[in-house]
Protein backbone atom coordinates (compact mmCIF):
# COMPACT_ATOMS: atom_id res chain seq x y z
CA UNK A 1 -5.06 -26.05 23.79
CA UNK A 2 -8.65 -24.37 24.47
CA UNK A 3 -11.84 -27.48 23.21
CA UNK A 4 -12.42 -28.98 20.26
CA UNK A 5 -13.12 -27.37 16.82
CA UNK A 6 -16.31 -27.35 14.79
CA UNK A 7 -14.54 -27.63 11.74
CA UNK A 8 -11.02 -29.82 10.31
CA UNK A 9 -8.33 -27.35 9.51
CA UNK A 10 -6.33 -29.05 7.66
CA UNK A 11 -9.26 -29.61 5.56
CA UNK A 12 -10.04 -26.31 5.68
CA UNK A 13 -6.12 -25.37 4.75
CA UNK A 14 -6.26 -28.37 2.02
CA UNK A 15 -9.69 -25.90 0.30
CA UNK A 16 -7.29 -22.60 1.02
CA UNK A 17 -4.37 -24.45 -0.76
CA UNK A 18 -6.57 -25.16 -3.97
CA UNK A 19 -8.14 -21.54 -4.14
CA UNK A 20 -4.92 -19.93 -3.88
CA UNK A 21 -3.59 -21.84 -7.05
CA UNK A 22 -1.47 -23.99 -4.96
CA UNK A 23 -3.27 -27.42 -5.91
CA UNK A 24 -0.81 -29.30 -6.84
CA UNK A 25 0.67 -29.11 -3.25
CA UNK A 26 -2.67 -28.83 -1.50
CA UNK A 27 -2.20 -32.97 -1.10
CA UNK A 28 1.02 -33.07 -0.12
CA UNK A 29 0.68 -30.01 2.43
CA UNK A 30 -2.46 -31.92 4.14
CA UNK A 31 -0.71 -35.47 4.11
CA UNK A 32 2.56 -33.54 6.10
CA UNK A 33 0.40 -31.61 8.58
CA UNK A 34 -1.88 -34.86 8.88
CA UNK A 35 1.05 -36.68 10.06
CA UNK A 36 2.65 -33.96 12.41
CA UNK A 37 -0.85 -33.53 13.76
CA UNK A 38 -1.10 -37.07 14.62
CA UNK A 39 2.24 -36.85 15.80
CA UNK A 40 1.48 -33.97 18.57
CA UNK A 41 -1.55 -35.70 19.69
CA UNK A 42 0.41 -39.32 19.98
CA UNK A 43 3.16 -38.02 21.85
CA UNK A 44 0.28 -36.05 24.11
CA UNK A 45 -1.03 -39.60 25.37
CA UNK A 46 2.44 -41.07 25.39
CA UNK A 47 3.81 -38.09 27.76
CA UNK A 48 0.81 -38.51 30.14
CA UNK A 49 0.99 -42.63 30.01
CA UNK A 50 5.18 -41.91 31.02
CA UNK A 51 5.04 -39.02 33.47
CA UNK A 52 4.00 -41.38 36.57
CA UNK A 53 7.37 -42.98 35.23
CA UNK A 54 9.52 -39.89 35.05
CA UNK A 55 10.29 -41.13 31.55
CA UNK A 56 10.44 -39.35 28.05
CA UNK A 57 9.73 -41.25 24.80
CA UNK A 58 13.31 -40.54 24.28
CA UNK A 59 14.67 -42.31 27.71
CA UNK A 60 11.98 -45.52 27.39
CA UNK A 61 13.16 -46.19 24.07
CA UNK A 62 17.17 -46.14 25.23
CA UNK A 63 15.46 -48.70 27.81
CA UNK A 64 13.95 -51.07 25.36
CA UNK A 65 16.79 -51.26 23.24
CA UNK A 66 19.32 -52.00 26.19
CA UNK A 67 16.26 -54.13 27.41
CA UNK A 68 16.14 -56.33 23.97
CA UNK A 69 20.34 -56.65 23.22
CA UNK A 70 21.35 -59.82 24.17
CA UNK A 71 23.49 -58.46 27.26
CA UNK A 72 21.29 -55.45 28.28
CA UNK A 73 23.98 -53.32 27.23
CA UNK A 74 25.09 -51.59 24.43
CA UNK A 75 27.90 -48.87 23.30
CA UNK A 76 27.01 -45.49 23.39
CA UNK A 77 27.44 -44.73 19.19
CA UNK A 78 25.42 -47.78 18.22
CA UNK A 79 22.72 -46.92 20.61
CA UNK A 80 22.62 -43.43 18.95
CA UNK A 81 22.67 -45.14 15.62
CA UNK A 82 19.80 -47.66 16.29
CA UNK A 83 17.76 -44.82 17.61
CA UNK A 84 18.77 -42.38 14.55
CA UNK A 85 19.43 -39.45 16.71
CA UNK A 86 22.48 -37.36 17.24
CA UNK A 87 25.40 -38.60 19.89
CA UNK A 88 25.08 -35.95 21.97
CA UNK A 89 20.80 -36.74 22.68
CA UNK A 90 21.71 -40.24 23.53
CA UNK A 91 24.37 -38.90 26.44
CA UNK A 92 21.86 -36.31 27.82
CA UNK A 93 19.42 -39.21 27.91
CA UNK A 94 21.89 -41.72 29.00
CA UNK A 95 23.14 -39.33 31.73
CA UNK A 96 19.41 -38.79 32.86
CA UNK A 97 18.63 -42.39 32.85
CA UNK A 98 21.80 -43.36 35.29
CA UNK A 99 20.67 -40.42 37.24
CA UNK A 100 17.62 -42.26 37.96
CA UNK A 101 19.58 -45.08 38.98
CA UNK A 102 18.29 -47.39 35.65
CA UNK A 103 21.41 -47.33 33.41
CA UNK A 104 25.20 -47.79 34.31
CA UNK A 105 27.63 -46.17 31.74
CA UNK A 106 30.83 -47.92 31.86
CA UNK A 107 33.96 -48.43 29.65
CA UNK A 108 33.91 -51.44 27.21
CA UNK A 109 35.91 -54.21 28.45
CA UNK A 110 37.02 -55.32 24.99
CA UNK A 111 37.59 -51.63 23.60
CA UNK A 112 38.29 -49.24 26.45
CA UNK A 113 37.54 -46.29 24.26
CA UNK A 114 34.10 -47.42 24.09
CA UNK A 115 31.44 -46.43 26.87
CA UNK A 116 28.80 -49.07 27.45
CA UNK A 117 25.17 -48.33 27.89
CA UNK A 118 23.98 -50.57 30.46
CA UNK A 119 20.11 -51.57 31.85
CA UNK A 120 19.96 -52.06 35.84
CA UNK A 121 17.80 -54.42 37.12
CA UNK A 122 15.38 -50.94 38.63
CA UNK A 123 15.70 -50.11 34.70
CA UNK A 124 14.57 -53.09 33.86
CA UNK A 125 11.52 -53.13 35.82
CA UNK A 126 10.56 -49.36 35.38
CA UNK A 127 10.44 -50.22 31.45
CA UNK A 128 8.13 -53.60 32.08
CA UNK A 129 5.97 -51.04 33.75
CA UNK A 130 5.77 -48.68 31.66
CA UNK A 131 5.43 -51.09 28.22
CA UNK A 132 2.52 -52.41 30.06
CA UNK A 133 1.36 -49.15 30.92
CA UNK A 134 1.67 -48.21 27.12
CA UNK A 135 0.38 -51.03 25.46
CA UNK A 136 -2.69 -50.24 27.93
CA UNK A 137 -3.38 -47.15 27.42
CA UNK A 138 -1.71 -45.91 23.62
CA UNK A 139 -0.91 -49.06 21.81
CA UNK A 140 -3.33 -51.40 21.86
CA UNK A 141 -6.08 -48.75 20.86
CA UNK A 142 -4.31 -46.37 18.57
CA UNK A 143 -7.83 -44.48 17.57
CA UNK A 144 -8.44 -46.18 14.34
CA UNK A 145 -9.00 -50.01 13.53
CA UNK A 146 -6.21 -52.92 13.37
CA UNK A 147 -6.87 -53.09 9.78
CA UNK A 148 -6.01 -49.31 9.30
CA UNK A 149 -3.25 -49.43 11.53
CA UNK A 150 -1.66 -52.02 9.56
CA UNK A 151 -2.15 -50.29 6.19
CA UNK A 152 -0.77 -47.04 7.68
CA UNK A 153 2.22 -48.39 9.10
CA UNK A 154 2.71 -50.00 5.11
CA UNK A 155 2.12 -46.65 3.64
CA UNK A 156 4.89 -44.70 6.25
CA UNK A 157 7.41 -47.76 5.47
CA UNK A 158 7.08 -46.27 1.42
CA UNK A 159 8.06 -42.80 2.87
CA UNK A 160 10.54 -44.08 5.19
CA UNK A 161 12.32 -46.03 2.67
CA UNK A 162 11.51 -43.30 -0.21
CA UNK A 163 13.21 -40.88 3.06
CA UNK A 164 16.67 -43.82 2.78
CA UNK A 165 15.61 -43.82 6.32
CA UNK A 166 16.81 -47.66 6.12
């Protein structure tokens, strides 16, 4: 994307809305492309933050989850559920993850029809890295104040749960 600007469009989309007789969506439409916007430019810094890592989002979250369960491992279906996305993500990210030597897949002991997620020690590492790496350079400085942040993360809980995404 070419420099910055000298003007908001979404503001400038929000004023378009309302002239074209569309006011009654003009808040809605800005508060959606708000949050995609922030989106695109959150992901930017988390991409460039993981890339020294050869991580995705996608791959250091399967990481933190195996890292946080109580035996670093996890079956395959309730790691998809846990990170809401569909069975066949969590084996392309699974497969890319064991690739890079920091998961194991193997069957579950206790239910052999079950395949077990599972963090190696080089996994484990890789993800202290990058959380610390993170937290440096994305999370602890989000772009707008601790007070904010806590109010926004309120207000997206309403549309999550409004969304049944819990």
């Amino acid at each position: 994307m070419s420099g910055k600007l000298p003007f908001d469009p979404i503001a400038e989309a929000h004023r378009q809305w309302v002239a074209h007789e569309w006011a009654a969506a003009a808040d809605g439409m800005a508060a959606v492309t708000s949050i995609v916007r922030a989106q695109q430019i959150l992901f930017g810094r988390i991409d460039a933050t993981l890339k020294p890592f050869s991580l995705s989002f996608a791959r250091y979250e399967i990481l933190m989850v195996l890292t946080f369960s109580s035996r670093g491992s996890m079956p395959m279906s309730r790691l998809g559920s846990r990170l809401q996305v569909h069975p066949a993500s969590v084996t392309s990210a699974v497969e890319r993850l064991e690739n890079q030597g920091f998961v194991s897949r193997e069957p579950d002991a206790e239910d052999r029809r079950k395949v077990l997620a599972t963090i190696t020690e080089s996994g484990r590492a890789i993800a202290l890295s990058a959380t610390e790496a993170l937290n440096e350079s994305v999370f602890t400085s989000v772009g707008i104040s601790t007070q904010e942040t806590t109010e926004l993360v309120a207000v997206l809980e309403i549309l999550r749960r409004s969304a049944e995404d819990f």
